[in-house]
PDB file of N, CA and C in Angstrom:
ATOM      1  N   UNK A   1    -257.319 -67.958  -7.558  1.00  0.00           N
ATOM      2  CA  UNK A   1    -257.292 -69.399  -7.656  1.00  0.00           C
ATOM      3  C   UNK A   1    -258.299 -69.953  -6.656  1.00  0.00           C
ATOM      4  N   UNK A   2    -258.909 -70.678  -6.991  1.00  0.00           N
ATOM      5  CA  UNK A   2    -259.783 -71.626  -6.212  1.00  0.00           C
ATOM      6  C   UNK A   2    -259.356 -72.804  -5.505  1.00  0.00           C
ATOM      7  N   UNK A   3    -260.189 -73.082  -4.407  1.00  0.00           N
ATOM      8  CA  UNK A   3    -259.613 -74.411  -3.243  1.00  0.00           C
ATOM      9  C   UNK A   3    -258.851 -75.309  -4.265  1.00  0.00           C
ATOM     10  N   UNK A   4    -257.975 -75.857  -3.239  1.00  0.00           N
ATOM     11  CA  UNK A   4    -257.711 -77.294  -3.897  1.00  0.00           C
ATOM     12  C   UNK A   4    -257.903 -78.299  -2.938  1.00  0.00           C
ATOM     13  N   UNK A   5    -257.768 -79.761  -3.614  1.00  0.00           N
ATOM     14  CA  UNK A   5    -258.148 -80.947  -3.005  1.00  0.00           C
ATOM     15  C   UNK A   5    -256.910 -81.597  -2.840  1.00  0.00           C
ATOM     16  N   UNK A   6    -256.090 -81.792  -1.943  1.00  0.00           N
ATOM     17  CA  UNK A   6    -254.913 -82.559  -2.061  1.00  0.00           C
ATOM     18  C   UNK A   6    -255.196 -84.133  -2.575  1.00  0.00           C
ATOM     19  N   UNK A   7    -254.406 -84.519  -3.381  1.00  0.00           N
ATOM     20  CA  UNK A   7    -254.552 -85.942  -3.631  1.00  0.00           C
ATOM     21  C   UNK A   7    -253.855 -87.175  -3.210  1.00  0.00           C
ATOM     22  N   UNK A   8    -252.672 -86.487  -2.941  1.00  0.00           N
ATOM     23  CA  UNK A   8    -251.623 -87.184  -2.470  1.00  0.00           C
ATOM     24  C   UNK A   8    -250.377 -86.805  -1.442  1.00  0.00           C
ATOM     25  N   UNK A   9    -249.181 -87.483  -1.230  1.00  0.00           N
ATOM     26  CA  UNK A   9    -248.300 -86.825  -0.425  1.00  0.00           C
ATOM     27  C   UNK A   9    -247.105 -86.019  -1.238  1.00  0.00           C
ATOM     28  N   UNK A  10    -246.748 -84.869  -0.806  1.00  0.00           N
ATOM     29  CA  UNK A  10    -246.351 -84.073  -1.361  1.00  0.00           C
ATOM     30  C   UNK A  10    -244.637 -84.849  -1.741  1.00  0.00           C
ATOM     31  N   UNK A  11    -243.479 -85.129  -2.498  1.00  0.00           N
ATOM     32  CA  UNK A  11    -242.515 -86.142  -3.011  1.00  0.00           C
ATOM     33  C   UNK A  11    -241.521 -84.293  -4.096  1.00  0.00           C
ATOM     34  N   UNK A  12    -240.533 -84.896  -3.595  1.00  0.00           N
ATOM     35  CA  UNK A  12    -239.538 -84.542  -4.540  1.00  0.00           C
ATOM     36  C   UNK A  12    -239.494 -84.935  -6.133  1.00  0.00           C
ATOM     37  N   UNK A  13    -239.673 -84.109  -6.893  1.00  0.00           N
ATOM     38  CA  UNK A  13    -239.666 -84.434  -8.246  1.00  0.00           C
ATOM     39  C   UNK A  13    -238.385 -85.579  -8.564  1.00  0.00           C
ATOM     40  N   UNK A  14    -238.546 -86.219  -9.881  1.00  0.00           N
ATOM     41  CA  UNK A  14    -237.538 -87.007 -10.261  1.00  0.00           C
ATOM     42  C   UNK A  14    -236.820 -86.225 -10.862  1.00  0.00           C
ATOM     43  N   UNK A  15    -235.373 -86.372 -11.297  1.00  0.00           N
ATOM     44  CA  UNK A  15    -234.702 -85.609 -12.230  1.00  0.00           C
ATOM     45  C   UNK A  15    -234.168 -86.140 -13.831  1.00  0.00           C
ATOM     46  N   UNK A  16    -234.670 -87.275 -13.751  1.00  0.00           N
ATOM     47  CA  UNK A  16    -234.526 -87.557 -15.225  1.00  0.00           C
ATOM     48  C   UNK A  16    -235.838 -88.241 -15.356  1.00  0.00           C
ATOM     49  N   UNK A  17    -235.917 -88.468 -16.888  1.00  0.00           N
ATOM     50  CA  UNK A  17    -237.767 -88.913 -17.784  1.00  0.00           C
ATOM     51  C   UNK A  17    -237.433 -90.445 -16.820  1.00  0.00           C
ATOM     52  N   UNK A  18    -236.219 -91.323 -16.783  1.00  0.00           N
ATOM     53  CA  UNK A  18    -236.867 -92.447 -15.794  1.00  0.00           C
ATOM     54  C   UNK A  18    -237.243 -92.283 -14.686  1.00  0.00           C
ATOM     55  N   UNK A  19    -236.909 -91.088 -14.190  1.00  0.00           N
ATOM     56  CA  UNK A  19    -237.359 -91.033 -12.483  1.00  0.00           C
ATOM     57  C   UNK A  19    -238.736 -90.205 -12.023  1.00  0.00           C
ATOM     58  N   UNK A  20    -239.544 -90.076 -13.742  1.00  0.00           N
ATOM     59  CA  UNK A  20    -240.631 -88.510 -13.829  1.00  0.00           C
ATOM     60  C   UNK A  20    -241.939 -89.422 -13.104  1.00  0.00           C
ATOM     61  N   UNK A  21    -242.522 -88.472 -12.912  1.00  0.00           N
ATOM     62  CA  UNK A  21    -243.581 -89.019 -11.650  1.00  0.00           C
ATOM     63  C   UNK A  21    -245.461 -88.634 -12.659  1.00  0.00           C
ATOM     64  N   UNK A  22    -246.331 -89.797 -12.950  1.00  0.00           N
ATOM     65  CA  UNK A  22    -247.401 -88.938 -12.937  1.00  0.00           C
ATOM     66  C   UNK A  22    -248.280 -88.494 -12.212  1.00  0.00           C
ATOM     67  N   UNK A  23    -247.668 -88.180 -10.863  1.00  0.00           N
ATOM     68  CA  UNK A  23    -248.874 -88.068  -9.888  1.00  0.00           C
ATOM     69  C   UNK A  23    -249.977 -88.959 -10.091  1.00  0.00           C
ATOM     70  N   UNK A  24    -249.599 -89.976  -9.502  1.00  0.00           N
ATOM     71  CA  UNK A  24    -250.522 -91.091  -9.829  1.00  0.00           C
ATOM     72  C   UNK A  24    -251.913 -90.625 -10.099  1.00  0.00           C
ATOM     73  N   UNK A  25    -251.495 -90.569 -11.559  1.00  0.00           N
ATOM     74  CA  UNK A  25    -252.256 -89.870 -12.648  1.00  0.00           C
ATOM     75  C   UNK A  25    -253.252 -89.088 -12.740  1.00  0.00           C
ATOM     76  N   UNK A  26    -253.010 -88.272 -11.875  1.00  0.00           N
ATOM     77  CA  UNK A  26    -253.993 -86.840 -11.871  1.00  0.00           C
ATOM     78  C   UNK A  26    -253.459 -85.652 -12.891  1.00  0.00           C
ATOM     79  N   UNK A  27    -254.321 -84.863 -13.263  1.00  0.00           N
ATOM     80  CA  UNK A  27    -254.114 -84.083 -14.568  1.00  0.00           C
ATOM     81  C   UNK A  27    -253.863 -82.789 -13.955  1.00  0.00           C
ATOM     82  N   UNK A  28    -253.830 -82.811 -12.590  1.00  0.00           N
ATOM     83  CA  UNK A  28    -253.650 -81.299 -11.548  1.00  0.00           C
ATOM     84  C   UNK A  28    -252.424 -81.562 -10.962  1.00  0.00           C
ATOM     85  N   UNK A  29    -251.271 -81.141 -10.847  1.00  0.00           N
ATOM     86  CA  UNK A  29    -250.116 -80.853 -10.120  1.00  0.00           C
ATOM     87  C   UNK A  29    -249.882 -79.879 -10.017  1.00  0.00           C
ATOM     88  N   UNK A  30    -249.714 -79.779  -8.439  1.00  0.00           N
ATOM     89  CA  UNK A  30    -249.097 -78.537  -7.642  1.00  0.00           C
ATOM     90  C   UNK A  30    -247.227 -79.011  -7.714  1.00  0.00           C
ATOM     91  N   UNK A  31    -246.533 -77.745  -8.061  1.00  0.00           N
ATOM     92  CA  UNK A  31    -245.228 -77.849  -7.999  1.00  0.00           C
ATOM     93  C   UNK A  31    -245.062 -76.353  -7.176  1.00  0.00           C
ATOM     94  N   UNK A  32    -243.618 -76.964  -6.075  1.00  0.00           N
ATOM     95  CA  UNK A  32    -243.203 -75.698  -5.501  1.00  0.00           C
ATOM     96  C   UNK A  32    -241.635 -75.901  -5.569  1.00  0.00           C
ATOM     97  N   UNK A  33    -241.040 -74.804  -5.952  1.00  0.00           N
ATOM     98  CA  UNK A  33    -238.979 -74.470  -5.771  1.00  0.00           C
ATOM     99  C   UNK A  33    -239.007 -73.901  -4.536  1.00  0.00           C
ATOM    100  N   UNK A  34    -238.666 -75.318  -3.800  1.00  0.00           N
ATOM    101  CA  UNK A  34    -238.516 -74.753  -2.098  1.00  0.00           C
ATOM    102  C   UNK A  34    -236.892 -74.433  -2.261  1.00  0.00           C
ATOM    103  N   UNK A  35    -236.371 -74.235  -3.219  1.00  0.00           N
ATOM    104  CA  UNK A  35    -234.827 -73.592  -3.565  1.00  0.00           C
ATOM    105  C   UNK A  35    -234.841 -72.114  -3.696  1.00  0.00           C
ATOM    106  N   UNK A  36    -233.760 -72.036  -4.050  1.00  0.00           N
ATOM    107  CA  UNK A  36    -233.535 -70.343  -4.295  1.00  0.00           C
ATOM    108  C   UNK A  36    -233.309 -70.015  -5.747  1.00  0.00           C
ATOM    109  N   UNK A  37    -233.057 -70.751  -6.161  1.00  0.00           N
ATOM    110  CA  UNK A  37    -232.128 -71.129  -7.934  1.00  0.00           C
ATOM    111  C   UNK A  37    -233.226 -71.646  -8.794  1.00  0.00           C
ATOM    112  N   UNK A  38    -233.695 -70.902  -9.878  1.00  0.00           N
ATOM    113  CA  UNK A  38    -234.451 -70.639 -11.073  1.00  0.00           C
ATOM    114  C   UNK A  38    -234.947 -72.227 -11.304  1.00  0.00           C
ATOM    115  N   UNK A  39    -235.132 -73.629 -11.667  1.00  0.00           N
ATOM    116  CA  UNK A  39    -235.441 -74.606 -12.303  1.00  0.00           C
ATOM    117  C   UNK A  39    -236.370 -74.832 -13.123  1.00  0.00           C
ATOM    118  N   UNK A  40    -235.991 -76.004 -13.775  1.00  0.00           N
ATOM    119  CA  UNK A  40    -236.408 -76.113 -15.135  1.00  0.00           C
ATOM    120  C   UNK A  40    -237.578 -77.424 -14.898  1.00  0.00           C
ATOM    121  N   UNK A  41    -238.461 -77.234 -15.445  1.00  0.00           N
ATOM    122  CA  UNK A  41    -239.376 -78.573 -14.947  1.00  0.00           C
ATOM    123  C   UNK A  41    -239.985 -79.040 -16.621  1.00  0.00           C
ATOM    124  N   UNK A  42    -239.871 -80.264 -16.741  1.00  0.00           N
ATOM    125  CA  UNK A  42    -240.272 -80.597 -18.051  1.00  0.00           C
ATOM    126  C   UNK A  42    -241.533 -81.738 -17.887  1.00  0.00           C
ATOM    127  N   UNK A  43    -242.213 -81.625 -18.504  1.00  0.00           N
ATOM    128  CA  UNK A  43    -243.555 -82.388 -18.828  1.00  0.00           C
ATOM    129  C   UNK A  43    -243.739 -83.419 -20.047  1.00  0.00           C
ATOM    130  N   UNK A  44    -243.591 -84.694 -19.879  1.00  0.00           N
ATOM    131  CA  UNK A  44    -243.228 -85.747 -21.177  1.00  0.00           C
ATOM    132  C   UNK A  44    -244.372 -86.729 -21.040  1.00  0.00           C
ATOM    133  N   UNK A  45    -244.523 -87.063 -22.595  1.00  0.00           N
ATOM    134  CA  UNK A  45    -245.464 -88.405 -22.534  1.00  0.00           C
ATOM    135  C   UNK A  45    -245.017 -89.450 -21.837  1.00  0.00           C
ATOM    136  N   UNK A  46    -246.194 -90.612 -22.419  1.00  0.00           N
ATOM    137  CA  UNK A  46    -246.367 -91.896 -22.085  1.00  0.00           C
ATOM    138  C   UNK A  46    -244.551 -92.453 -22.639  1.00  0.00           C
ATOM    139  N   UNK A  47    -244.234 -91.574 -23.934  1.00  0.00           N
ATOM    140  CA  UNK A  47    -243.307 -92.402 -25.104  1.00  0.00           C
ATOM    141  C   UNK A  47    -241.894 -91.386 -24.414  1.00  0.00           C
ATOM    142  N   UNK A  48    -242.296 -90.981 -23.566  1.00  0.00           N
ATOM    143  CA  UNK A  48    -240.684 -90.314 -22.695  1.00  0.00           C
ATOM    144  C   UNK A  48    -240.181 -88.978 -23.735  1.00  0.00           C
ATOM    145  N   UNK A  49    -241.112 -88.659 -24.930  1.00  0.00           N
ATOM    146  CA  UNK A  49    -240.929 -87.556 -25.378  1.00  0.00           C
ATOM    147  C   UNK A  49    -241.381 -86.431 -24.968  1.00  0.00           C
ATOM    148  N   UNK A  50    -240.920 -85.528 -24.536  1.00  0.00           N
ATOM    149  CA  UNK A  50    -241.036 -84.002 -23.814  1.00  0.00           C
ATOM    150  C   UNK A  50    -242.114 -83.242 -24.749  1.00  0.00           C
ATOM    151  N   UNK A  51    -243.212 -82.815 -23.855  1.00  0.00           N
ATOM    152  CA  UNK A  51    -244.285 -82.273 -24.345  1.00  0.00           C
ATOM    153  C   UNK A  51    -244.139 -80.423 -24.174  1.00  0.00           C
ATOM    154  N   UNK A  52    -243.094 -80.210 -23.222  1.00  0.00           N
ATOM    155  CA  UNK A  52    -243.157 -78.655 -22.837  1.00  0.00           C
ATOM    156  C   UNK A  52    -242.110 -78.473 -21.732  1.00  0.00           C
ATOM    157  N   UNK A  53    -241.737 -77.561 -21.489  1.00  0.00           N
ATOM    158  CA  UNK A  53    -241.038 -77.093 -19.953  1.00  0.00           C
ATOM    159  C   UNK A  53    -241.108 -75.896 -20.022  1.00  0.00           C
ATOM    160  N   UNK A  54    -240.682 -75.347 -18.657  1.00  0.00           N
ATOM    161  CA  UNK A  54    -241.521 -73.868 -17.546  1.00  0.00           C
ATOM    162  C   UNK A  54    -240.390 -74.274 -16.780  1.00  0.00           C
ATOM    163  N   UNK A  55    -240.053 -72.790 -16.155  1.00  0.00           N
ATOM    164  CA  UNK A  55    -239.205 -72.643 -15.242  1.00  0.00           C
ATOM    165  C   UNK A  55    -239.526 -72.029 -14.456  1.00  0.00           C
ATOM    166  N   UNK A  56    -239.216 -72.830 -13.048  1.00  0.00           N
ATOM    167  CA  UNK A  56    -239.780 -72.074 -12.031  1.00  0.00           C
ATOM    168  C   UNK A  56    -238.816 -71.631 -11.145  1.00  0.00           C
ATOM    169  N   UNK A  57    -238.875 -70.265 -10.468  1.00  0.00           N
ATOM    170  CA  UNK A  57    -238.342 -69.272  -9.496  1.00  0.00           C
ATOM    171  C   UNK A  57    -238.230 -69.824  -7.937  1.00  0.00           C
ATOM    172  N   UNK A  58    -237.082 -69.348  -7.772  1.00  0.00           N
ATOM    173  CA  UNK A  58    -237.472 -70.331  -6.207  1.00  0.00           C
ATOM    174  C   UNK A  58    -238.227 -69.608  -5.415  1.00  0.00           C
ATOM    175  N   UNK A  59    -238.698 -70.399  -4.588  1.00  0.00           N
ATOM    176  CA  UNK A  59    -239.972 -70.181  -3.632  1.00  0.00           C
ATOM    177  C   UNK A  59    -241.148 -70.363  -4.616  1.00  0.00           C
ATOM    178  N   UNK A  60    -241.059 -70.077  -6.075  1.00  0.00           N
ATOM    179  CA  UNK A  60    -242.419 -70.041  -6.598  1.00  0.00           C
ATOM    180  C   UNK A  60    -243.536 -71.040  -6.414  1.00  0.00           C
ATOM    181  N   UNK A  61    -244.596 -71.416  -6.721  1.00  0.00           N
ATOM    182  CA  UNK A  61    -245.294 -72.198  -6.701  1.00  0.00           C
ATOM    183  C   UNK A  61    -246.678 -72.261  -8.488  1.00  0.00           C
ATOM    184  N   UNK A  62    -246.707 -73.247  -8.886  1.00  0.00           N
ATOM    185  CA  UNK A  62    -247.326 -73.248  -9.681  1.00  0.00           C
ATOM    186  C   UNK A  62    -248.645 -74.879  -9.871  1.00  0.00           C
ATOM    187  N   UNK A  63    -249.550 -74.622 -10.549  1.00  0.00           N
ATOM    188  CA  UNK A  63    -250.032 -75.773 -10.460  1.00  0.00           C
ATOM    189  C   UNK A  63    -250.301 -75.807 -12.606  1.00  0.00           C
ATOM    190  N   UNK A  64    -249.786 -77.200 -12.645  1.00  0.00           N
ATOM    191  CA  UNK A  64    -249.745 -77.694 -14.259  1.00  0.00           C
ATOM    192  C   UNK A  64    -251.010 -78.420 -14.109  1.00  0.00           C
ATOM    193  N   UNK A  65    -251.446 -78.377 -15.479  1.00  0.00           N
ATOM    194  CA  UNK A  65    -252.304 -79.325 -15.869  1.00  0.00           C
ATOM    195  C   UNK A  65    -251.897 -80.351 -17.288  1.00  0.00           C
ATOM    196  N   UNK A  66    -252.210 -81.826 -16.978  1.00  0.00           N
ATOM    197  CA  UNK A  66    -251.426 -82.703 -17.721  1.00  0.00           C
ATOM    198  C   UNK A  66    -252.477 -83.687 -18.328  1.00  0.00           C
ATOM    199  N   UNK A  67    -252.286 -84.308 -18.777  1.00  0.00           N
ATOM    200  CA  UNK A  67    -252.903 -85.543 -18.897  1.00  0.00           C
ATOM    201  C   UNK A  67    -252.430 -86.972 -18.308  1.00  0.00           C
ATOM    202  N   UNK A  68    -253.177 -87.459 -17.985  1.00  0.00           N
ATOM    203  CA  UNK A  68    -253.175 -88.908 -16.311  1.00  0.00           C
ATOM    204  C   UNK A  68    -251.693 -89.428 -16.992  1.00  0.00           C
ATOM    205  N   UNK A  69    -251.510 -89.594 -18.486  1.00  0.00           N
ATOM    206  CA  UNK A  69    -250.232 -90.671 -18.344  1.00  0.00           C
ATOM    207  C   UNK A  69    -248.730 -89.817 -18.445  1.00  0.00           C
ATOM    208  N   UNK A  70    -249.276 -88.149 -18.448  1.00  0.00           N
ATOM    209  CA  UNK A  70    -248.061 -87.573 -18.596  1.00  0.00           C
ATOM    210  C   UNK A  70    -247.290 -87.522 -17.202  1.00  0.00           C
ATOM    211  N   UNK A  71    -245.944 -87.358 -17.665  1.00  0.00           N
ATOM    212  CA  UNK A  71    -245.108 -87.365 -16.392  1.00  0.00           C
ATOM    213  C   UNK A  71    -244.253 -86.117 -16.032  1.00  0.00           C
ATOM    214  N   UNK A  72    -244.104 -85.930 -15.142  1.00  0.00           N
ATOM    215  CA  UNK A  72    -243.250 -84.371 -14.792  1.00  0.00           C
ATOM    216  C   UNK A  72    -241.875 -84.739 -13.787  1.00  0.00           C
ATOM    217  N   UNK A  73    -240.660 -84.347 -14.314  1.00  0.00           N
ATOM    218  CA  UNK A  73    -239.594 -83.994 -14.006  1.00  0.00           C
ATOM    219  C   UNK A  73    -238.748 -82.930 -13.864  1.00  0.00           C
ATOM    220  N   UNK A  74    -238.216 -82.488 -13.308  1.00  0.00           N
ATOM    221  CA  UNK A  74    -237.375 -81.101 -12.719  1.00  0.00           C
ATOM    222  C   UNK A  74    -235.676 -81.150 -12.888  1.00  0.00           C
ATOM    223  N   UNK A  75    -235.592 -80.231 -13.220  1.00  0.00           N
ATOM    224  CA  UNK A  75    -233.657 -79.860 -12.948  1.00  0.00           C
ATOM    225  C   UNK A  75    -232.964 -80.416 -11.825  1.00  0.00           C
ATOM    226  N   UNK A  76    -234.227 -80.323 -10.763  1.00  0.00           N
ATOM    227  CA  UNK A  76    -232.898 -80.678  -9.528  1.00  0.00           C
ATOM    228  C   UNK A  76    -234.713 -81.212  -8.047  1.00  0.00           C
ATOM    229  N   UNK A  77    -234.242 -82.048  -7.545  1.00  0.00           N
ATOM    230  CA  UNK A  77    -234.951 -82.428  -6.586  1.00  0.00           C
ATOM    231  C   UNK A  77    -235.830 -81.596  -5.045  1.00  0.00           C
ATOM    232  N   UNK A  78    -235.172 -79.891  -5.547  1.00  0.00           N
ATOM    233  CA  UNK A  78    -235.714 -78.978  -4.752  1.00  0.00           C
ATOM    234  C   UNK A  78    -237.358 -78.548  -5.261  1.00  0.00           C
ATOM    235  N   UNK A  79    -237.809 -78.752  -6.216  1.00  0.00           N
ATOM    236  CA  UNK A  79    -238.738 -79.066  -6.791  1.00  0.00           C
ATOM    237  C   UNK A  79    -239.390 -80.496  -6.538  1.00  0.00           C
ATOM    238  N   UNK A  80    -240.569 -79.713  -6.079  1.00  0.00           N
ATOM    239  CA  UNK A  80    -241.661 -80.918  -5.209  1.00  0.00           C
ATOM    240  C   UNK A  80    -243.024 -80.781  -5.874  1.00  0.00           C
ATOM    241  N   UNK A  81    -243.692 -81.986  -5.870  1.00  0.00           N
ATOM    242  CA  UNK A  81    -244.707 -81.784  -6.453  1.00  0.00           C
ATOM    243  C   UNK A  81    -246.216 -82.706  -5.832  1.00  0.00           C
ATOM    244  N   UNK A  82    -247.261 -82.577  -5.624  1.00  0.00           N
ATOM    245  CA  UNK A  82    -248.538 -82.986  -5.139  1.00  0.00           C
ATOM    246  C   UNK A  82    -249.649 -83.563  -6.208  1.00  0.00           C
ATOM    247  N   UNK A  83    -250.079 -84.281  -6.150  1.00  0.00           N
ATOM    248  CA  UNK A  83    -251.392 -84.445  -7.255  1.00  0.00           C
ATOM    249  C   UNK A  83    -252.226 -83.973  -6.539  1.00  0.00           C
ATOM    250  N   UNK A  84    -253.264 -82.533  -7.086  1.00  0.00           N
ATOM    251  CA  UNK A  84    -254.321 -81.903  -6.505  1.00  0.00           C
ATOM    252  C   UNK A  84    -255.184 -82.030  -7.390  1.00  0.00           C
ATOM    253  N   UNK A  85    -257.004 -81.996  -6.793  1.00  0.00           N
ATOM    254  CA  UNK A  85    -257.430 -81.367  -8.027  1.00  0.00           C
ATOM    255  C   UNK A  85    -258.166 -80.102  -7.495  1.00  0.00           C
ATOM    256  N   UNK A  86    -258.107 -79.535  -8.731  1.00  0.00           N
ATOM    257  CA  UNK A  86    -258.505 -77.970  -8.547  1.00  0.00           C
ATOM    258  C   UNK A  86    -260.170 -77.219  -8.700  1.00  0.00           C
ATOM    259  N   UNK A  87    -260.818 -76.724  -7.337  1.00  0.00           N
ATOM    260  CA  UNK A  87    -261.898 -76.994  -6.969  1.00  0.00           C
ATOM    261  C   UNK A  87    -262.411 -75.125  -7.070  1.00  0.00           C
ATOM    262  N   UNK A  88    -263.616 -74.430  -7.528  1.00  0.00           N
ATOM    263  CA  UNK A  88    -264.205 -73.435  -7.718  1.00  0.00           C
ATOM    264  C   UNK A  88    -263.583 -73.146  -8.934  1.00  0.00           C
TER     265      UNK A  88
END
């Protein structure tokens, strides 16, 4: 993986589509399960319809790529997430 650029401050995911975050709208999110317990992270449009979900391992770390108006929400608030963008 190549550098990244932080974009923002790193925030606890929301846990429902009203509380989903678009990383003020960057298409790069870094997500980490600073938990121990498996979670579920879902990725939804503009229209609050769910485009995909991935589950992530705790401790894992992953970075999604979205589009600016999509929004990302998690199972549970141990799941954190950054708008980066992703550099090399």
């Amino acid at each position: 993986m190549g550098a990244l650029r932080v974009l923002g401050t790193e925030t606890a995911c929301g846990t429902t589509v009203g509380a989903a975050s678009t990383f003020d709208g960057s298409t790069d999110v870094r997500l980490i399960n600073v938990g121990t317990t498996v979670r579920l992270i879902t990725v939804a449009n503009a229209a609050d319809a769910t485009l995909g979900t991935l589950s992530l391992a705790g401790g894992e770390t992953v970075i999604i790529k979205k589009k600016t108006t999509d929004q990302v929400f998690a199972a549970n608030a141990e799941v954190k997430g950054t708008a980066v963008l992703t550099e090399g």
